[in-house]
Protein backbone atom coordinates (compact mmCIF):
# COMPACT_ATOMS: atom_id res chain seq x y z
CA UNK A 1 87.21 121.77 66.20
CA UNK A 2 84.17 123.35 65.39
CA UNK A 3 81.42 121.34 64.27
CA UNK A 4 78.06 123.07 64.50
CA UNK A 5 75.52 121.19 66.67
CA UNK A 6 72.78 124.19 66.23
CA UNK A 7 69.67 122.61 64.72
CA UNK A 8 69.90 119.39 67.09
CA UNK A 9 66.92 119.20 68.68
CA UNK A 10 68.68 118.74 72.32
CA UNK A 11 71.67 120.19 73.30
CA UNK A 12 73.99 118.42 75.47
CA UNK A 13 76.93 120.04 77.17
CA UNK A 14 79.92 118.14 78.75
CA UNK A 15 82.61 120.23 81.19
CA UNK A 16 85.70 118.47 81.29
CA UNK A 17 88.34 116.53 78.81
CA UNK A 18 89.13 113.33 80.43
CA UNK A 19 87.90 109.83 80.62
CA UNK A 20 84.68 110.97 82.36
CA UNK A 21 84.03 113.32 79.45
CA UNK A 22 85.03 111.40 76.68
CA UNK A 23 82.97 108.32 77.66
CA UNK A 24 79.85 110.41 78.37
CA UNK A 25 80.44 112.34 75.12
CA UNK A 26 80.76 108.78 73.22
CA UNK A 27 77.21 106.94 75.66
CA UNK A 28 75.77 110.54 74.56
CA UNK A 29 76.01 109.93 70.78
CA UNK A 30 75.26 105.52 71.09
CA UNK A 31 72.01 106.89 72.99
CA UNK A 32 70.54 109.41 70.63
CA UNK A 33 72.40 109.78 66.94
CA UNK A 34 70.99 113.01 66.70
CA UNK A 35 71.24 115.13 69.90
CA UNK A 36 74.02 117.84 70.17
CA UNK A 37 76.95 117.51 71.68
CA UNK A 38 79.51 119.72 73.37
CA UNK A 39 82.73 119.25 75.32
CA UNK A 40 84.46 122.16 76.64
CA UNK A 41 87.91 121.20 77.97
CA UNK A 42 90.73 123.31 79.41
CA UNK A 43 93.34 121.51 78.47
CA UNK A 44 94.52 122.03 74.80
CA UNK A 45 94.94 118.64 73.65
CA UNK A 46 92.26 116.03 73.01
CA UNK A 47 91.52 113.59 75.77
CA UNK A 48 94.46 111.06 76.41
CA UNK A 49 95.15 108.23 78.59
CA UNK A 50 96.54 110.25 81.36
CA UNK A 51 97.44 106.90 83.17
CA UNK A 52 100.48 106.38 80.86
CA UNK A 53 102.24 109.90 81.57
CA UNK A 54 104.87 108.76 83.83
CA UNK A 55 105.93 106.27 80.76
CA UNK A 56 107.42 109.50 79.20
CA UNK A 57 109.49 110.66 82.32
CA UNK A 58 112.74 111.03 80.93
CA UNK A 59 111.78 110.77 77.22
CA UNK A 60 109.84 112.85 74.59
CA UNK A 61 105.96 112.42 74.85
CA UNK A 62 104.40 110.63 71.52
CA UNK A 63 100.78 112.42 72.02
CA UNK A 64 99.53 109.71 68.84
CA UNK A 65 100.53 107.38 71.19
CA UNK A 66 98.52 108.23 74.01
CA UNK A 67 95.70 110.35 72.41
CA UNK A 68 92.13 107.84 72.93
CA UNK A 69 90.37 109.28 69.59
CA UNK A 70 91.78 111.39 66.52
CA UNK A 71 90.23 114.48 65.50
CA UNK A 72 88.35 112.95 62.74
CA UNK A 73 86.29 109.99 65.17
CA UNK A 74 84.88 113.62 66.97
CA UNK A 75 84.23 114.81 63.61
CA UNK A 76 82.38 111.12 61.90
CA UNK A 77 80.66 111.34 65.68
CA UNK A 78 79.74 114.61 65.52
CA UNK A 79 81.13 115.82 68.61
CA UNK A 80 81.88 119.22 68.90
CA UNK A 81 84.93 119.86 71.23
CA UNK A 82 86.38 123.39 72.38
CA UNK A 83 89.48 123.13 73.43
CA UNK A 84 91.72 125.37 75.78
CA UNK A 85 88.49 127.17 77.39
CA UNK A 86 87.89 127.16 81.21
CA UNK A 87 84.32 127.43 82.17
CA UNK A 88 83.90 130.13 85.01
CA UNK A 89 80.38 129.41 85.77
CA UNK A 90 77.22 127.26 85.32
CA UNK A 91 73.84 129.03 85.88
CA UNK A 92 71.78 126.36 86.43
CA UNK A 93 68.15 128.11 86.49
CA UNK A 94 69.00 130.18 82.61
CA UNK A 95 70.58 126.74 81.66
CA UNK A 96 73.96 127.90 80.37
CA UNK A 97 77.93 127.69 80.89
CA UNK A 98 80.44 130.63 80.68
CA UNK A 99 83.57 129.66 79.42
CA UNK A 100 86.25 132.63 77.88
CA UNK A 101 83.14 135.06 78.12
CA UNK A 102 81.40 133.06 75.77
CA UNK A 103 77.58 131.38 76.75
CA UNK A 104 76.69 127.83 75.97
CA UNK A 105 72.96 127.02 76.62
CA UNK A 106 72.15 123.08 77.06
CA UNK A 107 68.96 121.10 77.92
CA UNK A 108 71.13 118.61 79.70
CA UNK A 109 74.85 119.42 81.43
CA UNK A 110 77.82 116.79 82.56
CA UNK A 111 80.10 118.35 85.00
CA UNK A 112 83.81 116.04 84.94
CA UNK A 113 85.99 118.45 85.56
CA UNK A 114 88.20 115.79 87.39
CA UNK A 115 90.80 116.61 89.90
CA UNK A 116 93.79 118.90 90.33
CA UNK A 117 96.88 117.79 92.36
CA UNK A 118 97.62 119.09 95.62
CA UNK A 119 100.40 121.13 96.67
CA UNK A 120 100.58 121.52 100.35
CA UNK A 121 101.69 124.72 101.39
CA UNK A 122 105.11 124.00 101.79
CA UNK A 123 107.68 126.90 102.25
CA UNK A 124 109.38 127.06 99.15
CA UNK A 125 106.81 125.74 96.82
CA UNK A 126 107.26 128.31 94.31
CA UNK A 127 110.97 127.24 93.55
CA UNK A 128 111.94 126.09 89.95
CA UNK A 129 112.54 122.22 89.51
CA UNK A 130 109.19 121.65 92.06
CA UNK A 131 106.97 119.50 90.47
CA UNK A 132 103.90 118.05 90.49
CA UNK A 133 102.19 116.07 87.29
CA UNK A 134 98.97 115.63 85.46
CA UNK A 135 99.58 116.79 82.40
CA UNK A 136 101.58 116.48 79.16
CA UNK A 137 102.79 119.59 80.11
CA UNK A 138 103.94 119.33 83.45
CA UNK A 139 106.08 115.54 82.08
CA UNK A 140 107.76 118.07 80.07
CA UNK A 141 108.12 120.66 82.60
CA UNK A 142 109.95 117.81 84.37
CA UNK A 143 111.77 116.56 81.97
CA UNK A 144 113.30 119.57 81.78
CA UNK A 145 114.36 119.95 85.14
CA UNK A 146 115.72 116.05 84.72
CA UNK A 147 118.34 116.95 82.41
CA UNK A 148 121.31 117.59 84.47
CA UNK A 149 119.70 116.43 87.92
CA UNK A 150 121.57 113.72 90.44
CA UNK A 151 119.45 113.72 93.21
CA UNK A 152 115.49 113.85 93.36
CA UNK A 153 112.73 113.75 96.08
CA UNK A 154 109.69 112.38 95.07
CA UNK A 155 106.62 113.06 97.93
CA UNK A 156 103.96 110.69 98.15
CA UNK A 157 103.63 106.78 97.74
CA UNK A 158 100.75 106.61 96.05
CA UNK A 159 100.31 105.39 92.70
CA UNK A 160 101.81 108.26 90.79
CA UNK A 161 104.93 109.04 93.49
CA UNK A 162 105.68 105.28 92.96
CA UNK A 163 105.51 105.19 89.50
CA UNK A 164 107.48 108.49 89.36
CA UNK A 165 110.12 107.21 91.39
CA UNK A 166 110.74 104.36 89.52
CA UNK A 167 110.70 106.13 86.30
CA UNK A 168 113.56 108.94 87.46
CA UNK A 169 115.70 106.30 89.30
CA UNK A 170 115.74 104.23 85.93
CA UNK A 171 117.60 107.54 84.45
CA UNK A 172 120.30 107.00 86.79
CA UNK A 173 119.19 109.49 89.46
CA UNK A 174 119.27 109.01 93.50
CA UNK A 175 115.73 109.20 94.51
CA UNK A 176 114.35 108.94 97.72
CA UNK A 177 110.79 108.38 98.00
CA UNK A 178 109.02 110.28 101.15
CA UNK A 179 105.48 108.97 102.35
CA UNK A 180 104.53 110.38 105.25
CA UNK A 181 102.20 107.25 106.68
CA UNK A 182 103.68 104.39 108.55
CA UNK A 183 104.15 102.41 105.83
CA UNK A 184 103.87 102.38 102.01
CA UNK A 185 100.23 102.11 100.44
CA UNK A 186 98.81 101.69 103.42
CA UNK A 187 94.83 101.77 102.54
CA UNK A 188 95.90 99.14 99.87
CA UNK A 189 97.98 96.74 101.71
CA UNK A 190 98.58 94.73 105.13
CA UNK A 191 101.44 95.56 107.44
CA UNK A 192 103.45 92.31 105.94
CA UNK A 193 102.56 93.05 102.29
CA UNK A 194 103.57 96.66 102.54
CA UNK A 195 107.27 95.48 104.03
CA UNK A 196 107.24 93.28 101.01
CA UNK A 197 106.29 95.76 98.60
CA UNK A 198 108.94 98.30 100.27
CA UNK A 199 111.86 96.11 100.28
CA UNK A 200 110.98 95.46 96.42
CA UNK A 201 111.77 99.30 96.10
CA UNK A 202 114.44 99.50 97.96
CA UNK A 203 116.29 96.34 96.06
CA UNK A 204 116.25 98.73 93.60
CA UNK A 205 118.16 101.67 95.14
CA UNK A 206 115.71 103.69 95.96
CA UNK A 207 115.73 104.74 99.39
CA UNK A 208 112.40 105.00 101.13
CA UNK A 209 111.46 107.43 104.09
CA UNK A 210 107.64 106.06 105.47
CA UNK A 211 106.23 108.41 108.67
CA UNK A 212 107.89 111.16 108.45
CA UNK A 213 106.68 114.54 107.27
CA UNK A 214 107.56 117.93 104.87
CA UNK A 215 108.25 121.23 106.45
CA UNK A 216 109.13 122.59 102.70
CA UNK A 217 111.84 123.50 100.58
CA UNK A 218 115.40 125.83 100.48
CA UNK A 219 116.47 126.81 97.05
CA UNK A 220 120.09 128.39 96.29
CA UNK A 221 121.02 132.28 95.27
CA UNK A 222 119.03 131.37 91.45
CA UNK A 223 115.71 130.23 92.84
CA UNK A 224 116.19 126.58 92.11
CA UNK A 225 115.28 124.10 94.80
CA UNK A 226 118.40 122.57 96.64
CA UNK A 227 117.14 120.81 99.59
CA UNK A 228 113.78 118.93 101.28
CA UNK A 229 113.84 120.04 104.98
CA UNK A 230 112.08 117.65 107.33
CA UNK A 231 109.91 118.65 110.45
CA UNK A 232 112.37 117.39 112.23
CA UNK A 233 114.91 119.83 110.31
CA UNK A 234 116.80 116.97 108.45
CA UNK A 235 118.25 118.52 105.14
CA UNK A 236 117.90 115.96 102.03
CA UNK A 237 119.48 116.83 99.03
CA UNK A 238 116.77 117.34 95.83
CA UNK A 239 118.10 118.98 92.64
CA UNK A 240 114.18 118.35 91.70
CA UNK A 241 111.25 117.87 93.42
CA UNK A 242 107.72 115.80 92.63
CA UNK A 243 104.64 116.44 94.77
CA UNK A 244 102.07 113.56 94.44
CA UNK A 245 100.03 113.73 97.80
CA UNK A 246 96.89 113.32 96.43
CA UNK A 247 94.51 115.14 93.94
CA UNK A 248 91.21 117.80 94.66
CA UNK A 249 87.90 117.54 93.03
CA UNK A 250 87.20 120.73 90.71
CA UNK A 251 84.04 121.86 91.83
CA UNK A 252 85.05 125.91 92.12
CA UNK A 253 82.81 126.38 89.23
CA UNK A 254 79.88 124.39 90.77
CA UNK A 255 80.06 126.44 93.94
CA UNK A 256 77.27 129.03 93.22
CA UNK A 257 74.98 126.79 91.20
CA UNK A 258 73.19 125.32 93.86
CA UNK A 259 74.01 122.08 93.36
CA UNK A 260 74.84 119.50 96.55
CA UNK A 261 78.61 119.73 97.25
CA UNK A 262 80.03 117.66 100.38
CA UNK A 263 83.91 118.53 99.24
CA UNK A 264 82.78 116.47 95.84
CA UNK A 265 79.33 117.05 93.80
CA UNK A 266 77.00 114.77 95.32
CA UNK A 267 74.85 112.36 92.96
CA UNK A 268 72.93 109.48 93.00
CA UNK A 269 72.92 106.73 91.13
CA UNK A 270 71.82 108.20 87.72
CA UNK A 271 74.79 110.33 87.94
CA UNK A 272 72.37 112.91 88.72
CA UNK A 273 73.16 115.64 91.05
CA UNK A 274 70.36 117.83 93.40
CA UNK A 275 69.87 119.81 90.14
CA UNK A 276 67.48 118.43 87.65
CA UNK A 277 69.23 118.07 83.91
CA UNK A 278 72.83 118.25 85.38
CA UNK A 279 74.56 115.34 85.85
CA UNK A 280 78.25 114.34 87.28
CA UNK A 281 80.82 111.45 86.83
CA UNK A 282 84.46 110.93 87.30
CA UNK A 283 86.91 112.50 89.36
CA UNK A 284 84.69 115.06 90.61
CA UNK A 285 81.57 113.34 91.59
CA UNK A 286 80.60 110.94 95.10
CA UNK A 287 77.98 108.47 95.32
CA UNK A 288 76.66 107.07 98.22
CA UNK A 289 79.24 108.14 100.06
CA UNK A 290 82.10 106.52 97.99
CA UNK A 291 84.76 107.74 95.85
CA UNK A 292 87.15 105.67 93.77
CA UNK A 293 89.68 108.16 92.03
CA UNK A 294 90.06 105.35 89.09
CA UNK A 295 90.06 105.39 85.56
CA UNK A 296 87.76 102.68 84.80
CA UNK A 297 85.57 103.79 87.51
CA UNK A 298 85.14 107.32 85.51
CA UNK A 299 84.78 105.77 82.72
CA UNK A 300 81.82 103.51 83.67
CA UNK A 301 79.96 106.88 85.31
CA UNK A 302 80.85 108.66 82.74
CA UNK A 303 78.88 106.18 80.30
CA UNK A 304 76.02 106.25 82.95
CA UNK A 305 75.77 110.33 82.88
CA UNK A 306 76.09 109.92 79.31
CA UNK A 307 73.73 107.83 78.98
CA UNK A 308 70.49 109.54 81.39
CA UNK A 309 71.64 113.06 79.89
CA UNK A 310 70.23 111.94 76.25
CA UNK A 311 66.95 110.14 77.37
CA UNK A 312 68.36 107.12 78.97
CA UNK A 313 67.41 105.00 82.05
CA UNK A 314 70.57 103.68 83.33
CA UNK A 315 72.38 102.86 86.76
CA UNK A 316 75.63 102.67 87.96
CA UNK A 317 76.53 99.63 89.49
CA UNK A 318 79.51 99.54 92.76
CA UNK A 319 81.58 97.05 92.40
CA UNK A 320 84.84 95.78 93.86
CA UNK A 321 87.41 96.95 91.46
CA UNK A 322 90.71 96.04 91.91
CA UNK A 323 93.82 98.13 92.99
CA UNK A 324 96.17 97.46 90.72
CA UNK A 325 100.05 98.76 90.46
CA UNK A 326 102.22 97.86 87.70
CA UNK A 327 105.74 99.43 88.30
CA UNK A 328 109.29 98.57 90.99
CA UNK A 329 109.68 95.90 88.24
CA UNK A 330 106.61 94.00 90.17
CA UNK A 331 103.03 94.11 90.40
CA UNK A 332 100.52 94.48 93.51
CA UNK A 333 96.87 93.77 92.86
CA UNK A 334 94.50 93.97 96.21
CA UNK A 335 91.11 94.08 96.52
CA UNK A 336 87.87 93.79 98.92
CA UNK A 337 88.02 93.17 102.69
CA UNK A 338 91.76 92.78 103.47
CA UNK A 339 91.07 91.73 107.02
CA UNK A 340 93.66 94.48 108.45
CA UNK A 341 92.00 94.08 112.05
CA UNK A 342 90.88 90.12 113.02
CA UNK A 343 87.03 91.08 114.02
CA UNK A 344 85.15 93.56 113.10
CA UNK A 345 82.88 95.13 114.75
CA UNK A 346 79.79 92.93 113.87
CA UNK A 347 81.63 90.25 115.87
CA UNK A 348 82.53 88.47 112.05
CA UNK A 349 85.71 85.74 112.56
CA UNK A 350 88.28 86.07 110.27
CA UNK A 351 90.79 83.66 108.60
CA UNK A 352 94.13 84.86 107.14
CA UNK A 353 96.04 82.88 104.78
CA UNK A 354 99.56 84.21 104.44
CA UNK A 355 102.49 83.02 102.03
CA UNK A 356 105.37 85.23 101.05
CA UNK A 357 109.05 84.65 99.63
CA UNK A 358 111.40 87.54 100.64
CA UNK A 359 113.68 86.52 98.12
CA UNK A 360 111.82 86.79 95.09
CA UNK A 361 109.72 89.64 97.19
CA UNK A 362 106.47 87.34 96.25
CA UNK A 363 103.72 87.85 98.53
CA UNK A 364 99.90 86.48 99.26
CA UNK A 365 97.24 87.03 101.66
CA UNK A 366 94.33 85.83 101.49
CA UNK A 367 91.09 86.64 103.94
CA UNK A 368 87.98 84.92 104.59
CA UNK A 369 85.16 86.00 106.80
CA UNK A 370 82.98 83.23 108.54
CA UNK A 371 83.64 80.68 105.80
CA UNK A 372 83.50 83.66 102.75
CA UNK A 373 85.98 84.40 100.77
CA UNK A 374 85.93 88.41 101.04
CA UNK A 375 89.60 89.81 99.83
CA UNK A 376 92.99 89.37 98.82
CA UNK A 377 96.61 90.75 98.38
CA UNK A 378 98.99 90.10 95.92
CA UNK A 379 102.33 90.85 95.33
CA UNK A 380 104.53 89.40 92.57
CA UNK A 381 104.52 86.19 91.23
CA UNK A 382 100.86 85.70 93.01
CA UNK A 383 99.32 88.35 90.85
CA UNK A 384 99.42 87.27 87.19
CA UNK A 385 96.00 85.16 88.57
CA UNK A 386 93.94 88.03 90.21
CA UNK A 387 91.31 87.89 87.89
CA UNK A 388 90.43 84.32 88.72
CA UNK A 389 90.91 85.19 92.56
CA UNK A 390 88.22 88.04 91.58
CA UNK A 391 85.89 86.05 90.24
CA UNK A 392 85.74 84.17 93.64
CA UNK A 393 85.25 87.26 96.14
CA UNK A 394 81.79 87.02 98.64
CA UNK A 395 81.72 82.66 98.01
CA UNK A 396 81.81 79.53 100.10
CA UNK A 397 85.61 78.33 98.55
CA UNK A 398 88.28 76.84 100.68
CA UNK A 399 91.83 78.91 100.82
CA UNK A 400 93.68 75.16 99.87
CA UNK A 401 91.17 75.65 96.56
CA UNK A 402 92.40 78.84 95.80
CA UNK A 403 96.36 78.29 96.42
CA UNK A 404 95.42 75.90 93.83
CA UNK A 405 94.84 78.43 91.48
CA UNK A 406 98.02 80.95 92.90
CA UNK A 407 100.58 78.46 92.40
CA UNK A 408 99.14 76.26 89.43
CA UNK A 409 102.13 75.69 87.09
């Protein structure tokens, strides 16, 4: 795709091909209808909604399916997009991008470059049939390695290990599901929620190792992976291996631009970072301190980068967005002030209101601080009615008012 943006009287380029980029591309064009505009994405596809890639674990991947805009909406929008071209570096003070050896000038630059899993540096990382996913590429990678596989390790509860899990189990397969925290999703969830949630996956055969860590992996005479050895040298068999620990901001080619990097590019919030006419959303970016890792949250910066990069005055507004998980054949929805500890350490009371049913592995919390309603956990049944519950987060409301609304037939 090739559209010629030279004549434009501002040029605007965008680094990176997800959600971020798309959304600032699209705020970009609703802001000015005339100003150039550039993606340059790595990837060779057009941006898709990466969130649905474990869907296609075990099956062929539909890309029209998954693919947010066709190649003509980039062409009607005028949206020039170079595919399959990894910037190396951004000279901020001549105002250009090298990407494949080729220079880009711009009068205003978006850096989401998103995030790239992490592979610890197990022993044995290199095998065949270790995997970790972000791509369509690496589903099919997998998928490959699938084919004739009986028993698979999965590394990480988060998310994506979850979701994985559940996906290669539902071919069939013994999984076990390694996190190496106490508990499962244990920034998202209580102590009694997260035995709830974990006895939902386990009803379902998975089996479920919580505390324990990786030392790496031993392969046989081919170079194939064969077992998951423990620190404590426990041997668990893994004809394939998936690696979801968590995901790195891109920021290598940000490094010598002078721009404010704290692990992630910092901005304010503009989207702006320390460098005048470069701004950052998404994966990649931190703002006041906070980083979210969520699709609509990269999304919404994106929009705001978008937005300031062709002659806007925009924010971006924090708010309390839900956690939600939609997989184990259940849902968990959490969000605000859980009230893991009683008191804080302003001296604040809280108030828990607890209801679960083992059985149907249905649970509730719900918290209130000094009279507030400030945060709640949902598992199950419970969850179909978050949205109402989120509506009601920092009032006055009583917790019989909101059961109310939980268990309303």
């Amino acid at each position: 795709m090739n559209q010629n943006n030279v004549g434009s009287s501002k040029q605007i380029l965008i680094i990176g091909g997800g959600t971020a980029a798309l959304s600032a591309a699209k705020a970009a064009r609703a802001q000015d209808s005339d100003v150039g505009i550039t993606m340059i994405s790595a990837e060779s596809r057009l941006p898709y909604y990466r969130l649905r890639l474990c869907d296609y674990i075990g099956k062929s991947i539909d890309y029209n399916k998954i693919q947010i805009n066709n190649e003509d909406w980039f062409e009607t929008n005028r949206i020039r997009v170079e595919l399959s071209k990894k910037v190396t570096a951004v000279d901020a003070d001549a105002k250009k991008v090298t990407a494949e050896g080729e220079d880009y000038s711009y009068d205003s630059l978006i850096v989401a470059t998103g995030s790239t899993p992490i592979m610890p540096p197990f022993k044995g990382k290199e095998l065949s049939g270790v995997h970790s996913i972000w791509t369509c590429e690496d589903i099919e990678a997998l998928n490959k390695s699938l084919a004739d596989t009986e028993k698979a390790v999965v590394i990480g509860g988060g998310l994506l290990g979850l979701e994985s899990a559940h996906k290669i189990s539902g071919m069939g397969i013994d999984v076990t599901l390694i996190e190496g925290m106490p508990r499962l999703l244990p920034k998202q969830l209580d102590e009694d929620g997260s035995e709830v949630f974990r006895e939902k996956v386990e009803s379902l055969g998975i089996s479920v190792i919580c505390g324990k860590a990786v030392a790496g992996f031993e392969g046989d005479d081919k170079g194939h992976v064969r077992y998951v050895r423990m620190n404590d040298d426990t041997l668990l068999d893994a004809d394939v291996v998936v690696v979801t620990v968590g995901v790195a901001p891109n920021t290598a080619i940000c490094q010598d631009s002078g721009m404010d990097i704290e692990r992630f590019l910092i901005v304010n919030d503009k989207m702006e970072t320390s460098i005048r006419d470069i701004y950052a959303a998404g994966d990649v970016a931190c703002m006041s301190g906070r980083w979210f890792g969520q699709w609509s949250v990269a999304s919404g910066q994106g929009q705001v980068a978008g937005t300031n990069a062709a002659g806007g005055d925009v924010v971006y507004k924090v708010t309390n967005v839900p956690y939600m998980l939609a997989s184990m054949e259940t849902r968990v929805v959490c969000s605000g002030d859980i009230g893991a500890s009683q008191q804080d350490q302003s001296g604040d009371t809280y108030d828990i209101n607890q209801t679960y049913d083992k059985n149907q592995f249905s649970y509730s919390r719900l918290v209130f601080r000094d009279g507030v309603f400030v945060g709640y956990v949902l598992i199950g049944e419970p969850s179909k009615v978050f949205n109402k519950l989120q509506s009601l987060i920092q009032t006055r409301t009583s917790a019989e008012n909101i059961n109310n609304i939980l268990y309303e037939s």
